[in-house]
PDB file of N, CA and C in Angstrom:
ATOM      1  N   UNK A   1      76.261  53.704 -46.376  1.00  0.00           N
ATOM      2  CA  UNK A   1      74.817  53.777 -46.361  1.00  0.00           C
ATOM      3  C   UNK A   1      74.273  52.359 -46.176  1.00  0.00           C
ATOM      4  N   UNK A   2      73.340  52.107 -45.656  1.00  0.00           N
ATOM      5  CA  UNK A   2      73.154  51.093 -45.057  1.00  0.00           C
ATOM      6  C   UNK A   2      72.142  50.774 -46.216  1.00  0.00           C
ATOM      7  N   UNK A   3      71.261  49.273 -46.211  1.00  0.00           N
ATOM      8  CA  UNK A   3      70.151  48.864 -46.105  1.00  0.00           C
ATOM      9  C   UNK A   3      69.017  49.186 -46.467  1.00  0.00           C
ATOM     10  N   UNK A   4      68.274  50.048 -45.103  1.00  0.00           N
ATOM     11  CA  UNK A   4      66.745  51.002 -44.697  1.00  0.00           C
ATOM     12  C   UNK A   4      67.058  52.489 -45.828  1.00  0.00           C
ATOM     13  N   UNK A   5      68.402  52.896 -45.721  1.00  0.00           N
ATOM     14  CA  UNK A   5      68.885  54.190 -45.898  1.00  0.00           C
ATOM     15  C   UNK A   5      68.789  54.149 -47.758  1.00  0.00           C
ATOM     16  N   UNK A   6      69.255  52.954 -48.475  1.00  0.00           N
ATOM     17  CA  UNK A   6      69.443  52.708 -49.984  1.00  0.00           C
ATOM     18  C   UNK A   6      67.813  52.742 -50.470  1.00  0.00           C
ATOM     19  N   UNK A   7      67.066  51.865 -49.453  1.00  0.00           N
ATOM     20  CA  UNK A   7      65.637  51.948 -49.766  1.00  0.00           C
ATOM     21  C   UNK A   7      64.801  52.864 -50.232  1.00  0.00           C
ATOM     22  N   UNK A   8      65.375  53.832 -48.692  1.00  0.00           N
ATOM     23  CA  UNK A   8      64.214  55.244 -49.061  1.00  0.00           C
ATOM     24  C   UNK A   8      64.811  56.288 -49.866  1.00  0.00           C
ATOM     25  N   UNK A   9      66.201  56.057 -50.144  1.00  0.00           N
ATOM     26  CA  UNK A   9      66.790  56.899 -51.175  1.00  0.00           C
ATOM     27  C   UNK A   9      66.027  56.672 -52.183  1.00  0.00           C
ATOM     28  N   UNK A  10      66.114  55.428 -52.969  1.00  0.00           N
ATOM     29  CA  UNK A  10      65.584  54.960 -54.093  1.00  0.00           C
ATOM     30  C   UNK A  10      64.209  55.321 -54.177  1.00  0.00           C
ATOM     31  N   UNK A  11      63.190  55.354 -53.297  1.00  0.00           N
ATOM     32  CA  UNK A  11      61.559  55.968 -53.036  1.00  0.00           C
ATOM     33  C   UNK A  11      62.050  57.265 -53.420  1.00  0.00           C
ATOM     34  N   UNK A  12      62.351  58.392 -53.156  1.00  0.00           N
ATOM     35  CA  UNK A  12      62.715  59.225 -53.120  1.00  0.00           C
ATOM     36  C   UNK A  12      62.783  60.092 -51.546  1.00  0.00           C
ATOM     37  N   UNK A  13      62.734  59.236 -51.147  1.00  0.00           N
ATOM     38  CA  UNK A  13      62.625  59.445 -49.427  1.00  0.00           C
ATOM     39  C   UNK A  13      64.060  59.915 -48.824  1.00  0.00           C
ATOM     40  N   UNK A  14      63.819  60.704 -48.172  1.00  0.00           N
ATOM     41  CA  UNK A  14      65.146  60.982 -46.674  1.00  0.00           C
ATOM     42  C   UNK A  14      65.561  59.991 -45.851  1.00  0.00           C
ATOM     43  N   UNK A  15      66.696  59.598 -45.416  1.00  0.00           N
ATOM     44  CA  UNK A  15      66.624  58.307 -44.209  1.00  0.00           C
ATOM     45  C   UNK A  15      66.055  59.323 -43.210  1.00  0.00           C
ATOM     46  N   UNK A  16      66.678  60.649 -42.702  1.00  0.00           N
ATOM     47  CA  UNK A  16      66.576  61.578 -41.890  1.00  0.00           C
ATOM     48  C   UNK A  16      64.672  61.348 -42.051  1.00  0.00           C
ATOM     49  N   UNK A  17      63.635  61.225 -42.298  1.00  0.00           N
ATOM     50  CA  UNK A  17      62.601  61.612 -42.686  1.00  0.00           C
ATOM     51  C   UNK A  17      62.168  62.786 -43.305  1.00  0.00           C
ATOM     52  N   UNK A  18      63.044  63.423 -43.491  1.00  0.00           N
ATOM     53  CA  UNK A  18      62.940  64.924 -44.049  1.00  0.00           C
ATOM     54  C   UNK A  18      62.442  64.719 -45.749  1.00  0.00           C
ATOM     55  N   UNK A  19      61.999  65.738 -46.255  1.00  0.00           N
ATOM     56  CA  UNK A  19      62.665  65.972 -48.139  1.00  0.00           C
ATOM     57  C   UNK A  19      60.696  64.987 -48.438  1.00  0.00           C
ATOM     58  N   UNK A  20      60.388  66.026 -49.642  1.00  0.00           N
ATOM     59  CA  UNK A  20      59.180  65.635 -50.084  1.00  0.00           C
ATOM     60  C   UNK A  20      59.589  65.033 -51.513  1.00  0.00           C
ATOM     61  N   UNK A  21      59.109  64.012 -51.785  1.00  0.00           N
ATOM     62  CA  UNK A  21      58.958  63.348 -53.172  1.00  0.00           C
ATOM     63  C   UNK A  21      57.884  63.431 -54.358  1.00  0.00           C
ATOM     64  N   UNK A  22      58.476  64.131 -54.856  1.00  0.00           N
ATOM     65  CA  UNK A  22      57.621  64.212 -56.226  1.00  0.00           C
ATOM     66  C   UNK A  22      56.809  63.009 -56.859  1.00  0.00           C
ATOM     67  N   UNK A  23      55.436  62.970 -57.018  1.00  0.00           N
ATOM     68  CA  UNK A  23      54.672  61.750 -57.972  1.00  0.00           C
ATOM     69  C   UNK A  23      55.130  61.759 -59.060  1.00  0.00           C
ATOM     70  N   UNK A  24      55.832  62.583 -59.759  1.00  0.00           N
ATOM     71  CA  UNK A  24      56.004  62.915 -61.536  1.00  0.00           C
ATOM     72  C   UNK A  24      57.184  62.157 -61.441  1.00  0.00           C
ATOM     73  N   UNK A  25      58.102  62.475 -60.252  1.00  0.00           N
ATOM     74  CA  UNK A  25      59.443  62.526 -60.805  1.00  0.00           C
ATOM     75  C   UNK A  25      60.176  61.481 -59.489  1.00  0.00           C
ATOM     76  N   UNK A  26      59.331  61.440 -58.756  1.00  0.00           N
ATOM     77  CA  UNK A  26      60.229  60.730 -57.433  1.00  0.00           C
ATOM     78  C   UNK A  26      61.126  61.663 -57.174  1.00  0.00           C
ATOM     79  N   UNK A  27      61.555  62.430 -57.187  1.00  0.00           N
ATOM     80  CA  UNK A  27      63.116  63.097 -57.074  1.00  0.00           C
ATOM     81  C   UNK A  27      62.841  64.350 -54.981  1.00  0.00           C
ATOM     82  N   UNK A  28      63.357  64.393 -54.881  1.00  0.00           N
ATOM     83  CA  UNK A  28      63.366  65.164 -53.379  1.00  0.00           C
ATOM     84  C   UNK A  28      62.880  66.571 -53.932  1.00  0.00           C
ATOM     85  N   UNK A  29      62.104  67.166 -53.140  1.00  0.00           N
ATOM     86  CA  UNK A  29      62.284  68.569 -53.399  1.00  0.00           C
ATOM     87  C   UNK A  29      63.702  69.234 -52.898  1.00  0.00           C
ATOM     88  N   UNK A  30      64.080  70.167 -53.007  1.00  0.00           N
ATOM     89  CA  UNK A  30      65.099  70.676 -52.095  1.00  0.00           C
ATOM     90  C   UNK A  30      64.883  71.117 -50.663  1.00  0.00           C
ATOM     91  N   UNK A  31      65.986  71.182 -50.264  1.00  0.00           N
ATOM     92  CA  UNK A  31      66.131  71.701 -48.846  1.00  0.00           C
ATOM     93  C   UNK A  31      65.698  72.934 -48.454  1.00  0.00           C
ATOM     94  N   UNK A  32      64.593  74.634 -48.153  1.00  0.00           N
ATOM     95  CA  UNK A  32      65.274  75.915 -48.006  1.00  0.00           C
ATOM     96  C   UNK A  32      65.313  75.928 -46.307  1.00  0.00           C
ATOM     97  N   UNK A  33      66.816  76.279 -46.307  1.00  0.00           N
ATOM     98  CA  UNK A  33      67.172  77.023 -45.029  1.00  0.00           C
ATOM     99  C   UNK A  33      67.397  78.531 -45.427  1.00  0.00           C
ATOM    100  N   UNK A  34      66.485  79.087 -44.372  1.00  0.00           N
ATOM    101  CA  UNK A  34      66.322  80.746 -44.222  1.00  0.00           C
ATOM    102  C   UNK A  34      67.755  80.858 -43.152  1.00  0.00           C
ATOM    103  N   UNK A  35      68.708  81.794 -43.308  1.00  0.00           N
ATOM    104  CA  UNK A  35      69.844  82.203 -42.336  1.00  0.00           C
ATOM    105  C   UNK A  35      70.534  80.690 -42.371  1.00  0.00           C
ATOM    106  N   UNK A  36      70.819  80.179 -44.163  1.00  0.00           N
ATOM    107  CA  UNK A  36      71.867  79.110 -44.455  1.00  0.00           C
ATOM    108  C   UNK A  36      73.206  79.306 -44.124  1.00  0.00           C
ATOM    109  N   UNK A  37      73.409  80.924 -44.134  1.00  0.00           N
ATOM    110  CA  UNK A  37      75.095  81.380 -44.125  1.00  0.00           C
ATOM    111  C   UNK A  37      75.797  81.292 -42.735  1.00  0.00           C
ATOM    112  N   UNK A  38      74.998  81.104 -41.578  1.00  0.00           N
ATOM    113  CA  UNK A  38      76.174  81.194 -40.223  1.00  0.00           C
ATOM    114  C   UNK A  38      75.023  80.351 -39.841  1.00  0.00           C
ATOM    115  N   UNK A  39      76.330  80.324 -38.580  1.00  0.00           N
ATOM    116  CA  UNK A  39      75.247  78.995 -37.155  1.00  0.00           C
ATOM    117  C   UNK A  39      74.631  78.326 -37.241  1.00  0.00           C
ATOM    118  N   UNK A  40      73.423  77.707 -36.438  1.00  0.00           N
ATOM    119  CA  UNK A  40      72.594  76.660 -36.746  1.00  0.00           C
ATOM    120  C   UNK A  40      71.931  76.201 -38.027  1.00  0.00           C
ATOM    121  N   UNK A  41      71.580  77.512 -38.952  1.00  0.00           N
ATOM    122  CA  UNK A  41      72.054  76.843 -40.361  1.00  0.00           C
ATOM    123  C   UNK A  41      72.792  76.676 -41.436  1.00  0.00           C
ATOM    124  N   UNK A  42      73.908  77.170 -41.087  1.00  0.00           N
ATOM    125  CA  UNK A  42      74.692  76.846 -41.904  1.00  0.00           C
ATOM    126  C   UNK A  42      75.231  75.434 -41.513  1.00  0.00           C
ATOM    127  N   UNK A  43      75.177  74.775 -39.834  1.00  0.00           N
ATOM    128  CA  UNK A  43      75.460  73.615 -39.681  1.00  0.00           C
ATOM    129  C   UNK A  43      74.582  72.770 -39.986  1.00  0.00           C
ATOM    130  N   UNK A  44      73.157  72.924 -40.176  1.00  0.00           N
ATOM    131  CA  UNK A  44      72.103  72.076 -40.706  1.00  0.00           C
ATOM    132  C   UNK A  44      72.431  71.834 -42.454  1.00  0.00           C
ATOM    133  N   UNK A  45      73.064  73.472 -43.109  1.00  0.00           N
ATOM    134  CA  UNK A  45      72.607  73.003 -44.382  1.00  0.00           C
ATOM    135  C   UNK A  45      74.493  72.005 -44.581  1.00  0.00           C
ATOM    136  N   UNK A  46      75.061  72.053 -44.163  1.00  0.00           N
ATOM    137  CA  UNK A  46      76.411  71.328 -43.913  1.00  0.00           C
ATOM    138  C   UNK A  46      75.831  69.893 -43.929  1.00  0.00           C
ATOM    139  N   UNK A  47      75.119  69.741 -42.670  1.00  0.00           N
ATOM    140  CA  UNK A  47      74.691  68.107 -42.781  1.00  0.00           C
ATOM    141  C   UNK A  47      73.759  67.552 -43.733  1.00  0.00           C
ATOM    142  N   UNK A  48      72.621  68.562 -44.381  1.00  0.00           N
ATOM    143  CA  UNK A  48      71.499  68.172 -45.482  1.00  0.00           C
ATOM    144  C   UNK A  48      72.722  67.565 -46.349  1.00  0.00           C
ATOM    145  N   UNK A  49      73.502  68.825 -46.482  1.00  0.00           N
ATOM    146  CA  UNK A  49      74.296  68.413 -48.262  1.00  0.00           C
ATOM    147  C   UNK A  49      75.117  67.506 -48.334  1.00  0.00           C
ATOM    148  N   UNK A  50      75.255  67.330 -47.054  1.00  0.00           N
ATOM    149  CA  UNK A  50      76.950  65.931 -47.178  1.00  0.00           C
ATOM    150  C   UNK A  50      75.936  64.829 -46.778  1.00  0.00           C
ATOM    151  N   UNK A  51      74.522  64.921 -46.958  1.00  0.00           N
ATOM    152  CA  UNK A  51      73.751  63.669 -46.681  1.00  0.00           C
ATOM    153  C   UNK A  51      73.235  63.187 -48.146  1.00  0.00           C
ATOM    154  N   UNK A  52      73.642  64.513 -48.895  1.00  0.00           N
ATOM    155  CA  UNK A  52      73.072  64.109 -50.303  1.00  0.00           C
ATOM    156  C   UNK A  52      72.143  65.357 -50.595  1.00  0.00           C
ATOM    157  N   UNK A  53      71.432  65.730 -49.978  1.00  0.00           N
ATOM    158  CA  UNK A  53      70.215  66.369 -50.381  1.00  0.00           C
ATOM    159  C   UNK A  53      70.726  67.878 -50.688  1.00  0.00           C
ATOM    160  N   UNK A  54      70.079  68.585 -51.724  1.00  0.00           N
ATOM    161  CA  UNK A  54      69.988  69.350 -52.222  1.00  0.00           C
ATOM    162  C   UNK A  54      69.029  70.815 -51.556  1.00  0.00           C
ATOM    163  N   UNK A  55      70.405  71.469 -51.288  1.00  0.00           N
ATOM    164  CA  UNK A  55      70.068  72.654 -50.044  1.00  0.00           C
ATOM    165  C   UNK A  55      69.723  74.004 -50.570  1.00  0.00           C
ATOM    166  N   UNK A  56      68.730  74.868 -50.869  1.00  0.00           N
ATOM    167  CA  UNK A  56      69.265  76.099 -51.335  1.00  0.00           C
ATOM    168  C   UNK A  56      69.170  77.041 -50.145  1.00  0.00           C
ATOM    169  N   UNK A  57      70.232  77.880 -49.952  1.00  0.00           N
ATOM    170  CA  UNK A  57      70.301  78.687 -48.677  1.00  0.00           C
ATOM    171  C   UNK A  57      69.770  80.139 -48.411  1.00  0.00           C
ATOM    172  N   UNK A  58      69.572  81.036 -47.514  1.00  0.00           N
ATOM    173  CA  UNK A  58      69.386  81.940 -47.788  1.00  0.00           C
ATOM    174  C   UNK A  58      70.243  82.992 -46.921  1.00  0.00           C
ATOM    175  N   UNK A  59      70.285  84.256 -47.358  1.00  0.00           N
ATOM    176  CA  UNK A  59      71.375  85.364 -46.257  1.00  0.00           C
ATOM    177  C   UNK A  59      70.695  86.556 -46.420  1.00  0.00           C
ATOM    178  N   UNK A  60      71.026  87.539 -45.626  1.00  0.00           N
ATOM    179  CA  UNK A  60      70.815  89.212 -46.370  1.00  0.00           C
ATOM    180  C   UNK A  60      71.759  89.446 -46.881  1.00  0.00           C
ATOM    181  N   UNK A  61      72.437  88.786 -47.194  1.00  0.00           N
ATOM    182  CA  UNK A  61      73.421  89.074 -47.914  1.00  0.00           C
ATOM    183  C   UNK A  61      74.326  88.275 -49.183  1.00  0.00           C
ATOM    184  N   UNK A  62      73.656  88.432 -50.485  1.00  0.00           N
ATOM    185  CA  UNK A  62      73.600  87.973 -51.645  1.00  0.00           C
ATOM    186  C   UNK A  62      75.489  87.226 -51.375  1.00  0.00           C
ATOM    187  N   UNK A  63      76.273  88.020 -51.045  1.00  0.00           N
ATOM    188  CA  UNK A  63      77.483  87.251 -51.493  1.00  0.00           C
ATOM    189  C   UNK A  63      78.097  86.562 -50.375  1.00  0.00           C
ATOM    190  N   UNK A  64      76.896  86.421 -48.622  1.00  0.00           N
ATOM    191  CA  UNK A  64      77.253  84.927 -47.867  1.00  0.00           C
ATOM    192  C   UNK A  64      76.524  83.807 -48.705  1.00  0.00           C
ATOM    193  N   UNK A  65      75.206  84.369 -49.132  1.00  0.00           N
ATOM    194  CA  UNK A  65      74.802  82.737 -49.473  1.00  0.00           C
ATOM    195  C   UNK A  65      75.631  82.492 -51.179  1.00  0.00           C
ATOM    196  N   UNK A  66      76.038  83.172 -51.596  1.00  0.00           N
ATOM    197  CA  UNK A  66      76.392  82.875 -52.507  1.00  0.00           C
ATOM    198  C   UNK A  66      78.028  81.903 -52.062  1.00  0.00           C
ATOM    199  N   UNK A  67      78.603  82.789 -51.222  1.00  0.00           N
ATOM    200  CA  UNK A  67      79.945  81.741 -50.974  1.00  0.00           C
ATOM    201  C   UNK A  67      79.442  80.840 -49.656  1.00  0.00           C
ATOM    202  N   UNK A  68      78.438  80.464 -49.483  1.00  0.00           N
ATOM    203  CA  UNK A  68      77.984  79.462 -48.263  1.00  0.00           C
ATOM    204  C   UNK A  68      77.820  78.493 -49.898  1.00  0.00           C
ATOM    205  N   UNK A  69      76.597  78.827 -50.636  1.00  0.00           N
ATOM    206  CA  UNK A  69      76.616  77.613 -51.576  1.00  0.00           C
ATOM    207  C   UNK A  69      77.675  77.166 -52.190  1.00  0.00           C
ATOM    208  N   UNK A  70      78.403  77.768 -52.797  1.00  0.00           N
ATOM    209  CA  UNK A  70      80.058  77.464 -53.221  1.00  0.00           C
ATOM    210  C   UNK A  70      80.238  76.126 -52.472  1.00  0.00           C
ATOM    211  N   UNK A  71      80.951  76.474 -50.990  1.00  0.00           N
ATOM    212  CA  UNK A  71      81.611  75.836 -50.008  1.00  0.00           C
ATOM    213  C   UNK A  71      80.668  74.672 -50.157  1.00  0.00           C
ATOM    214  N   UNK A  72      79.696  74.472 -50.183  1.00  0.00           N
ATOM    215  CA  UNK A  72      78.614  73.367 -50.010  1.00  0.00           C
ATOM    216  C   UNK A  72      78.896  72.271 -51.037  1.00  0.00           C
ATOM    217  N   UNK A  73      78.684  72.821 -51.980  1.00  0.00           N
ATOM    218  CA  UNK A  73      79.152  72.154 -53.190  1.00  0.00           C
ATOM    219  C   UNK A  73      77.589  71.604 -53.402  1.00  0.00           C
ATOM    220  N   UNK A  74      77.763  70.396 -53.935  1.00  0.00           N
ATOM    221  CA  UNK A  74      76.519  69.241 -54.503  1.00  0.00           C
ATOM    222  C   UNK A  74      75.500  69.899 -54.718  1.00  0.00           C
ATOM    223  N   UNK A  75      75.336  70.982 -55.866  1.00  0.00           N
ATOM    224  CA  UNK A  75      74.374  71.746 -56.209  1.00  0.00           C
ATOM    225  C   UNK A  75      73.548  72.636 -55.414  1.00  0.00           C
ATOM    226  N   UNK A  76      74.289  73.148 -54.146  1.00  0.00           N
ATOM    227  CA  UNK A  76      73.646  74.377 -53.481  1.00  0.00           C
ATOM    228  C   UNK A  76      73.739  75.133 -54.582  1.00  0.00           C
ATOM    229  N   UNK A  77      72.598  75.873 -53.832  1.00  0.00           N
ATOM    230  CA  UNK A  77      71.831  77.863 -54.239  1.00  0.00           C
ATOM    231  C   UNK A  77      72.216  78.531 -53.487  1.00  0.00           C
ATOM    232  N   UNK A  78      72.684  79.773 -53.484  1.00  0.00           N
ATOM    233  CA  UNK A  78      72.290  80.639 -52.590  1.00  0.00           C
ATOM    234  C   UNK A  78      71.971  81.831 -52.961  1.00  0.00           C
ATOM    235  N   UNK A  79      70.962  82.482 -52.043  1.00  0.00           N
ATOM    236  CA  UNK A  79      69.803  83.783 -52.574  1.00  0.00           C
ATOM    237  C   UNK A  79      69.911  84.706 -51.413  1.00  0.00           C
ATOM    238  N   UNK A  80      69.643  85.889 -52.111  1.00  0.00           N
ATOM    239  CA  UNK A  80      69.240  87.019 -50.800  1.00  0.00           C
ATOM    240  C   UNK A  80      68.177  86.771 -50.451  1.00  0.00           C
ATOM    241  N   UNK A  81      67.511  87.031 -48.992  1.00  0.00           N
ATOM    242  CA  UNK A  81      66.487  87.071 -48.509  1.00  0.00           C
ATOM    243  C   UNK A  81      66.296  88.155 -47.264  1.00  0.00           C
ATOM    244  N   UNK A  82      65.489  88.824 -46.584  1.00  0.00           N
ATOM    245  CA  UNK A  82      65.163  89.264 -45.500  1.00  0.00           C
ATOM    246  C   UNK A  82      64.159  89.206 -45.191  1.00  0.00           C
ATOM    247  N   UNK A  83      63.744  88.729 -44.249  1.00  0.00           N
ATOM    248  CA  UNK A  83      62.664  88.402 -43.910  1.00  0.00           C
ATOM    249  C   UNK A  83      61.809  88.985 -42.418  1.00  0.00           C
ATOM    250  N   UNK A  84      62.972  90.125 -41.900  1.00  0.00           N
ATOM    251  CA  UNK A  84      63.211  90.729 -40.724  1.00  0.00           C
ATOM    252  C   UNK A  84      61.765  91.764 -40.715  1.00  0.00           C
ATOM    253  N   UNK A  85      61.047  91.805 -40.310  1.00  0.00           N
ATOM    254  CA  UNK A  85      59.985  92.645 -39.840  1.00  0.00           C
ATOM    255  C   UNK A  85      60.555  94.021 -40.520  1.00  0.00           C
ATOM    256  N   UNK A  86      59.459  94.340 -41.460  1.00  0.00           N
ATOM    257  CA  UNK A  86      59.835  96.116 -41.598  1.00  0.00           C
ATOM    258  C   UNK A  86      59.821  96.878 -40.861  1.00  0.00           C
ATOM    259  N   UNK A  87      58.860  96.999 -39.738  1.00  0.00           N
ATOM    260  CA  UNK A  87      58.489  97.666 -38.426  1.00  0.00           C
ATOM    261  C   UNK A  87      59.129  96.626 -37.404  1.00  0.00           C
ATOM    262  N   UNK A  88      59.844  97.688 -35.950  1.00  0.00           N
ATOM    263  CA  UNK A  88      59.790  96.799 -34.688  1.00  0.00           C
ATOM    264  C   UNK A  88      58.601  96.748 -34.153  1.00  0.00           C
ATOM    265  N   UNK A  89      58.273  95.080 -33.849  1.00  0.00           N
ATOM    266  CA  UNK A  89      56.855  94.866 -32.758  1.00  0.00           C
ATOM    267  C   UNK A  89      57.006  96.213 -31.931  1.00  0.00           C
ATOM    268  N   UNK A  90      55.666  96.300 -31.574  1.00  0.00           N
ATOM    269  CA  UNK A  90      55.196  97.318 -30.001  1.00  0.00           C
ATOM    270  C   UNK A  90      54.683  96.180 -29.343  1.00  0.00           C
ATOM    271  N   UNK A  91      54.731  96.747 -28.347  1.00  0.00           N
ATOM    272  CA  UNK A  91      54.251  95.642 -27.033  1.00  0.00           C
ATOM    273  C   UNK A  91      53.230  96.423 -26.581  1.00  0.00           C
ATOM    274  N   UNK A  92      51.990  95.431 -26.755  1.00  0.00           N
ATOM    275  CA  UNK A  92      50.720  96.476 -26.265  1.00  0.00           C
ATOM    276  C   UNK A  92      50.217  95.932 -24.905  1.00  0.00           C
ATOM    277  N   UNK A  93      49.725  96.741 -24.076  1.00  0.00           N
ATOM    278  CA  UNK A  93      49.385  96.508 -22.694  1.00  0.00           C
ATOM    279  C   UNK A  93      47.836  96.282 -22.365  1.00  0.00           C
TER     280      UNK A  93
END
């Protein structure tokens, strides 16, 4: 870790610019990635957490995000979520 990177850690800052800092506490909020358990986020929440930051994930399915947070380690979450439209759109003309 460099320099710029020790700085904004210590602020409570992201080097990435990401992650909000608390006035009370300085501390990062956490990370949420919606669809933490495969593909593009599970490779995002891969890089949040091995950057330090604190990821909680989400799946439809209580026991990917649960073994996505496992694998993560450094205090991942993981939660059910769906967030999939109850109804399919219509396409109106």
């Amino acid at each position: 870790m460099g320099d710029r990177e020790r700085q904004l850690r210590d602020r409570g800052q992201s080097p990435r610019g990401r992650g909000i800092s608390s006035a009370r506490t300085g501390r990062h909020a956490p990370d949420l990635i919606v669809g933490g358990s495969s593909g593009i986020g599970l490779e995002l929440a891969k890089d949040l957490s091995a950057g330090g930051d604190k990821v909680i994930v989400t799946s439809r399915s209580i026991a990917s995000a649960e073994r996505t947070s496992d694998e993560l380690g450094n205090g991942a979450q993981g939660f059910a979520l769906d967030v999939s439209p109850s109804r399919k759109a219509s396409r109106t003309s």
